[in-house]
PDB file of N, CA and C in Angstrom:
ATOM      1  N   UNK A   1      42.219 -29.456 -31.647  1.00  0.00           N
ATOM      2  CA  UNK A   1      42.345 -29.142 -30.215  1.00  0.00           C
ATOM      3  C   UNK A   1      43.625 -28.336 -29.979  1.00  0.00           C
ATOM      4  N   UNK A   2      43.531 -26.939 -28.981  1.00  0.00           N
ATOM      5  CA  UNK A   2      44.210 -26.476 -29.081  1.00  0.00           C
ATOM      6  C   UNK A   2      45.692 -27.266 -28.501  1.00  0.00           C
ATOM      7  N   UNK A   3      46.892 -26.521 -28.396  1.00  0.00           N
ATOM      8  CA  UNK A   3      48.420 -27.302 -27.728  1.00  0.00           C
ATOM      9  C   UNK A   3      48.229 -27.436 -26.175  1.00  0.00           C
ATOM     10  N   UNK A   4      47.753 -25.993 -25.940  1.00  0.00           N
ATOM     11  CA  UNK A   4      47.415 -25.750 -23.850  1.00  0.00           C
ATOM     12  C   UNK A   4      46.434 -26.731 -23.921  1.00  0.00           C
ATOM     13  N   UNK A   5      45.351 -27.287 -24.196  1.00  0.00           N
ATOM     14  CA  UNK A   5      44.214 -27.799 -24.033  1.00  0.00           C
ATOM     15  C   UNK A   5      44.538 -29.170 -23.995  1.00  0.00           C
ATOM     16  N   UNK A   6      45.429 -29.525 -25.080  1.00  0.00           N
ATOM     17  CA  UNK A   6      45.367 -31.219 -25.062  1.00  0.00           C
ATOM     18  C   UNK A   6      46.591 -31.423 -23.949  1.00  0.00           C
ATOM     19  N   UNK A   7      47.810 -30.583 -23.549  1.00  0.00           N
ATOM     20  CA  UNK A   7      48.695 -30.827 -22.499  1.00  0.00           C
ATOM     21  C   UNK A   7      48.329 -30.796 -21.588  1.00  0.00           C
ATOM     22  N   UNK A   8      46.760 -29.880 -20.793  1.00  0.00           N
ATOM     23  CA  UNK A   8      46.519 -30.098 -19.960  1.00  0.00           C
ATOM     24  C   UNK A   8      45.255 -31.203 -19.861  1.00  0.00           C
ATOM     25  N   UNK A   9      45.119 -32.118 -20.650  1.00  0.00           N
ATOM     26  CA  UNK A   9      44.243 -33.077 -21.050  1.00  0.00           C
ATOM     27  C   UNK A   9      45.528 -34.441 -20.441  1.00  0.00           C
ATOM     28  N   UNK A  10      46.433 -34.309 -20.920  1.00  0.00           N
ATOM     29  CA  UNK A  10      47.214 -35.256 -20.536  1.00  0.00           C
ATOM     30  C   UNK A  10      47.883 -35.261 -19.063  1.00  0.00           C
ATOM     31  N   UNK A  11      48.349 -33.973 -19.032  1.00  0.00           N
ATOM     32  CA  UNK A  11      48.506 -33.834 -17.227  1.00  0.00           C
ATOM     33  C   UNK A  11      47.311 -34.546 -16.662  1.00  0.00           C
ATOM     34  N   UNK A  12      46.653 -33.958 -16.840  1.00  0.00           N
ATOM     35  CA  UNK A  12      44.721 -34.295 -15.973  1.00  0.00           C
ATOM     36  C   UNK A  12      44.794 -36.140 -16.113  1.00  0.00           C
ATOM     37  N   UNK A  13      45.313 -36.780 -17.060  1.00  0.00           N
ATOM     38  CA  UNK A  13      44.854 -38.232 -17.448  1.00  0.00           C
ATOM     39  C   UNK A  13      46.624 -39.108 -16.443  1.00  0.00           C
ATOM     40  N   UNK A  14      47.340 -37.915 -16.974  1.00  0.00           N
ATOM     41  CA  UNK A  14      48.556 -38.435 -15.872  1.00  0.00           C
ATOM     42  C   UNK A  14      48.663 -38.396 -13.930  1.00  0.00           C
ATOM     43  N   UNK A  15      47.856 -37.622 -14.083  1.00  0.00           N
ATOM     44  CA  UNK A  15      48.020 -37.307 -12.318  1.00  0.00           C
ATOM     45  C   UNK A  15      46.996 -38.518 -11.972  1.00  0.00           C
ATOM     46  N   UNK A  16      46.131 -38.552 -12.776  1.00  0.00           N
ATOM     47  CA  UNK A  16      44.832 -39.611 -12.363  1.00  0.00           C
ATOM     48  C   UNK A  16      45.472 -40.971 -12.040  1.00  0.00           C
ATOM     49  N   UNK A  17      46.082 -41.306 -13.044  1.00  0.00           N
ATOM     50  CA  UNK A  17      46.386 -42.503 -12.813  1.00  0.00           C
ATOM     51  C   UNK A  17      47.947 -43.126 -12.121  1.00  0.00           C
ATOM     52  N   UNK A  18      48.634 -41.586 -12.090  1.00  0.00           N
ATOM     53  CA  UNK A  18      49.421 -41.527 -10.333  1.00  0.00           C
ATOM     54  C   UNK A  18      48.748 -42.131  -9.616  1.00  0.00           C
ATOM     55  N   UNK A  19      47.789 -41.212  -9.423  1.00  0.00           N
ATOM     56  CA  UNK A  19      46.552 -40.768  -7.996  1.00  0.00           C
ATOM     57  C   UNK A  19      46.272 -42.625  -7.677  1.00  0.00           C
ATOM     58  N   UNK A  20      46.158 -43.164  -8.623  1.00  0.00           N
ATOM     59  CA  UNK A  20      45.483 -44.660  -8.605  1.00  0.00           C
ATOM     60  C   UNK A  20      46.785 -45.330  -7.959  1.00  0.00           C
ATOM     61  N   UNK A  21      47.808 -45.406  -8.702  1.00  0.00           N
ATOM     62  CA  UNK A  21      49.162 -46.191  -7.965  1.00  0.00           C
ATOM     63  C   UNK A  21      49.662 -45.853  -6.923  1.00  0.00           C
ATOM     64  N   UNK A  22      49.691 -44.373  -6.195  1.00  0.00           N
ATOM     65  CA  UNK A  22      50.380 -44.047  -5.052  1.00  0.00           C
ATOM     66  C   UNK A  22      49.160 -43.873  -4.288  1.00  0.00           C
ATOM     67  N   UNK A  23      49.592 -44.086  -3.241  1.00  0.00           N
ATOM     68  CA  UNK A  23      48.418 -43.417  -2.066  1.00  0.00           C
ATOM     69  C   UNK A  23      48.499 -42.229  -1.834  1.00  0.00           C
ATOM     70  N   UNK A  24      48.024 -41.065  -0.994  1.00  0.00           N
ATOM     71  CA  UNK A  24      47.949 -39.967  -1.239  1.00  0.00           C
ATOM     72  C   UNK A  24      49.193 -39.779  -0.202  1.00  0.00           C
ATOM     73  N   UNK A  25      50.096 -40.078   1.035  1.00  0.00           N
ATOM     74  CA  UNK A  25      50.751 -39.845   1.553  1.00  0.00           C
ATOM     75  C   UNK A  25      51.961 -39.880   0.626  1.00  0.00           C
ATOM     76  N   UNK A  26      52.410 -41.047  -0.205  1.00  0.00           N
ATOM     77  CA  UNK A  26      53.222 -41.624  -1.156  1.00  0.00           C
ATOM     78  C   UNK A  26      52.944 -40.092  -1.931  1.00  0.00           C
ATOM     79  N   UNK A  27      52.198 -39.791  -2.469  1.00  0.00           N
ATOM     80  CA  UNK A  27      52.286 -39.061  -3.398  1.00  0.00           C
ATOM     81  C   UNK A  27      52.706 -37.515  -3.156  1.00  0.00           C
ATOM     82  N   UNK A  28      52.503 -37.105  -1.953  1.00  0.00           N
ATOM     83  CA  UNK A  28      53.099 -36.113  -1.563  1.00  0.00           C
ATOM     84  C   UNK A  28      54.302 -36.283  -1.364  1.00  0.00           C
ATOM     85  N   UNK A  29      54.851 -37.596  -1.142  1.00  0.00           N
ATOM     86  CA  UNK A  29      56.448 -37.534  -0.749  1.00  0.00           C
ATOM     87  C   UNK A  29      57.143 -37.719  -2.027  1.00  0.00           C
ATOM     88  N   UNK A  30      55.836 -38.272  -3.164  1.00  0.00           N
ATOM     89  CA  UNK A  30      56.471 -38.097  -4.973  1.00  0.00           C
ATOM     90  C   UNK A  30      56.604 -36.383  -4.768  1.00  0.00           C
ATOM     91  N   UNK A  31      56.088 -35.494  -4.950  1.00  0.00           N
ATOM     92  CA  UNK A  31      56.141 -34.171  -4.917  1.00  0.00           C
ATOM     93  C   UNK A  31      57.217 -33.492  -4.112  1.00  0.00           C
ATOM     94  N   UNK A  32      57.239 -33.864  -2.992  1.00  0.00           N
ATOM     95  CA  UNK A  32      58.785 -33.288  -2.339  1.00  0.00           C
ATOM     96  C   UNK A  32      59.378 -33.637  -2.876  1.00  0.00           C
ATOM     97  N   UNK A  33      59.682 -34.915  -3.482  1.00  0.00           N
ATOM     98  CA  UNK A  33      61.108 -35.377  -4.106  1.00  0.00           C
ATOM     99  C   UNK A  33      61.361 -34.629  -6.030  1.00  0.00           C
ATOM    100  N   UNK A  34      60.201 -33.955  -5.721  1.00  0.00           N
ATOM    101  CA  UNK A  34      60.479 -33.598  -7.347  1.00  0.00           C
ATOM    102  C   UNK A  34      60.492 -32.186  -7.110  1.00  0.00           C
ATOM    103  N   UNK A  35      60.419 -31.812  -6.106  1.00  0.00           N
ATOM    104  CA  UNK A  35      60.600 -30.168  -5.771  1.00  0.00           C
ATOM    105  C   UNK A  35      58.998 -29.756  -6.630  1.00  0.00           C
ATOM    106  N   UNK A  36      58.553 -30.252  -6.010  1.00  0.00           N
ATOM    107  CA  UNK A  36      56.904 -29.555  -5.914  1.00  0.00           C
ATOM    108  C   UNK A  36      56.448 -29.161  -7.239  1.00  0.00           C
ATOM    109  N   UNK A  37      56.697 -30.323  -8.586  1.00  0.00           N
ATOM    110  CA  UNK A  37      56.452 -29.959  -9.697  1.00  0.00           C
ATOM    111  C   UNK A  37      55.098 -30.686 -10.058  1.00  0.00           C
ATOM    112  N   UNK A  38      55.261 -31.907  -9.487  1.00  0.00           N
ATOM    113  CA  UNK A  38      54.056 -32.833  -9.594  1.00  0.00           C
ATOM    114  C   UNK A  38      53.179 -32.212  -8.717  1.00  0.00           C
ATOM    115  N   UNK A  39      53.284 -31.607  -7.202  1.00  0.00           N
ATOM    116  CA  UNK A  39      51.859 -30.688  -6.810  1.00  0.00           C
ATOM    117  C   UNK A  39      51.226 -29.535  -7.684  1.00  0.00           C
ATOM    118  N   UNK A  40      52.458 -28.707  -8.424  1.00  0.00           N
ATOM    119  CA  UNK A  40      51.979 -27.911  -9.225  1.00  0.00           C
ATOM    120  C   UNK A  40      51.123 -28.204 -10.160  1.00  0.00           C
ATOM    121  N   UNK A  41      51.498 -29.287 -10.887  1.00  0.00           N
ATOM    122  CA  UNK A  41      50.604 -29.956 -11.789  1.00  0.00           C
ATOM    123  C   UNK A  41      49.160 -30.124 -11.425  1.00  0.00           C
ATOM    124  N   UNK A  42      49.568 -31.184  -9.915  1.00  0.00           N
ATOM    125  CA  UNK A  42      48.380 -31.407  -9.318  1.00  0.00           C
ATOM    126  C   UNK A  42      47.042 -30.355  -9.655  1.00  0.00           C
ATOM    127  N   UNK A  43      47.581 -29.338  -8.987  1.00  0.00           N
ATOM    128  CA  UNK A  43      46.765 -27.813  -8.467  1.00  0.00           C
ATOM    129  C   UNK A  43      46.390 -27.212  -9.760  1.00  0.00           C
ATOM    130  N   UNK A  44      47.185 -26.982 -11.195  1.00  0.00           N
ATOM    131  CA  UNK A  44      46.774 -26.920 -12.216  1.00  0.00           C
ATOM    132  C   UNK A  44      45.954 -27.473 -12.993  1.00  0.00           C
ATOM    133  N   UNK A  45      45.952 -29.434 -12.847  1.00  0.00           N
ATOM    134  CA  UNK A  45      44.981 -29.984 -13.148  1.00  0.00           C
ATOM    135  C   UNK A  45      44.034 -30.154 -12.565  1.00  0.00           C
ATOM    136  N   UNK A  46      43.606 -29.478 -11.170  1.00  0.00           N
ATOM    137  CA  UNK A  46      42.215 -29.603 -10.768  1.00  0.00           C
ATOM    138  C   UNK A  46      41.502 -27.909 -10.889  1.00  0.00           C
ATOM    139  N   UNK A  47      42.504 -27.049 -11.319  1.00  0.00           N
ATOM    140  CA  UNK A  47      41.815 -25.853 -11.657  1.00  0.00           C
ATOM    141  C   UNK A  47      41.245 -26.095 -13.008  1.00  0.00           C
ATOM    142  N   UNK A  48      42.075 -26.593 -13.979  1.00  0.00           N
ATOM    143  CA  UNK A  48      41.378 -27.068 -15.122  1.00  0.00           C
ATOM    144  C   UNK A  48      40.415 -27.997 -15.455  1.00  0.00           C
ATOM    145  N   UNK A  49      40.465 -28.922 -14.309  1.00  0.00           N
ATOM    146  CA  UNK A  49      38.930 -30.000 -13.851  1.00  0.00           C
ATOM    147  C   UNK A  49      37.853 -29.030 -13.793  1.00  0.00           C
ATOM    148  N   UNK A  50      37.709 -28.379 -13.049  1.00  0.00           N
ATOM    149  CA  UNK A  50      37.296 -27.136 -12.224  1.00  0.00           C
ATOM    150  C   UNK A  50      36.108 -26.459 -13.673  1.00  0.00           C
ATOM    151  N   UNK A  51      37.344 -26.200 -14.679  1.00  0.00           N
ATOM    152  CA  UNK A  51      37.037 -25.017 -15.293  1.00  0.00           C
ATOM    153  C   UNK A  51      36.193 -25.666 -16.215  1.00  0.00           C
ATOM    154  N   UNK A  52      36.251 -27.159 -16.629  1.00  0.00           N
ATOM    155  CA  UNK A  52      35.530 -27.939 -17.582  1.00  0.00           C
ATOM    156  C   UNK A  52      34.069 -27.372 -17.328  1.00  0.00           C
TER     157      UNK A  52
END
């Protein structure tokens, strides 16, 4: 498996199970506080959901 493929395999398995512990308000205020790295992710791992 390629390096891009399995990192964004793990983003995708990490945001999920954010997604499960924070509520979605919580989790946007995780993202402001990280300077919008965890939304980026977010938005990356559902383009790559997407692309499956």
């Amino acid at each position: 498996m390629p390096i891009e493929k399995k990192s964004q395999t793990l983003m995708h398995w990490i945001i999920y199970h954010l997604n499960d512990l924070f509520s979605y308000k919580e989790t946007m205020l995780f993202a402001v506080r990280f300077k919008g790295i965890y939304q980026i992710a977010y938005i990356l791992s559902n383009v790559y959901f997407i692309a499956i």
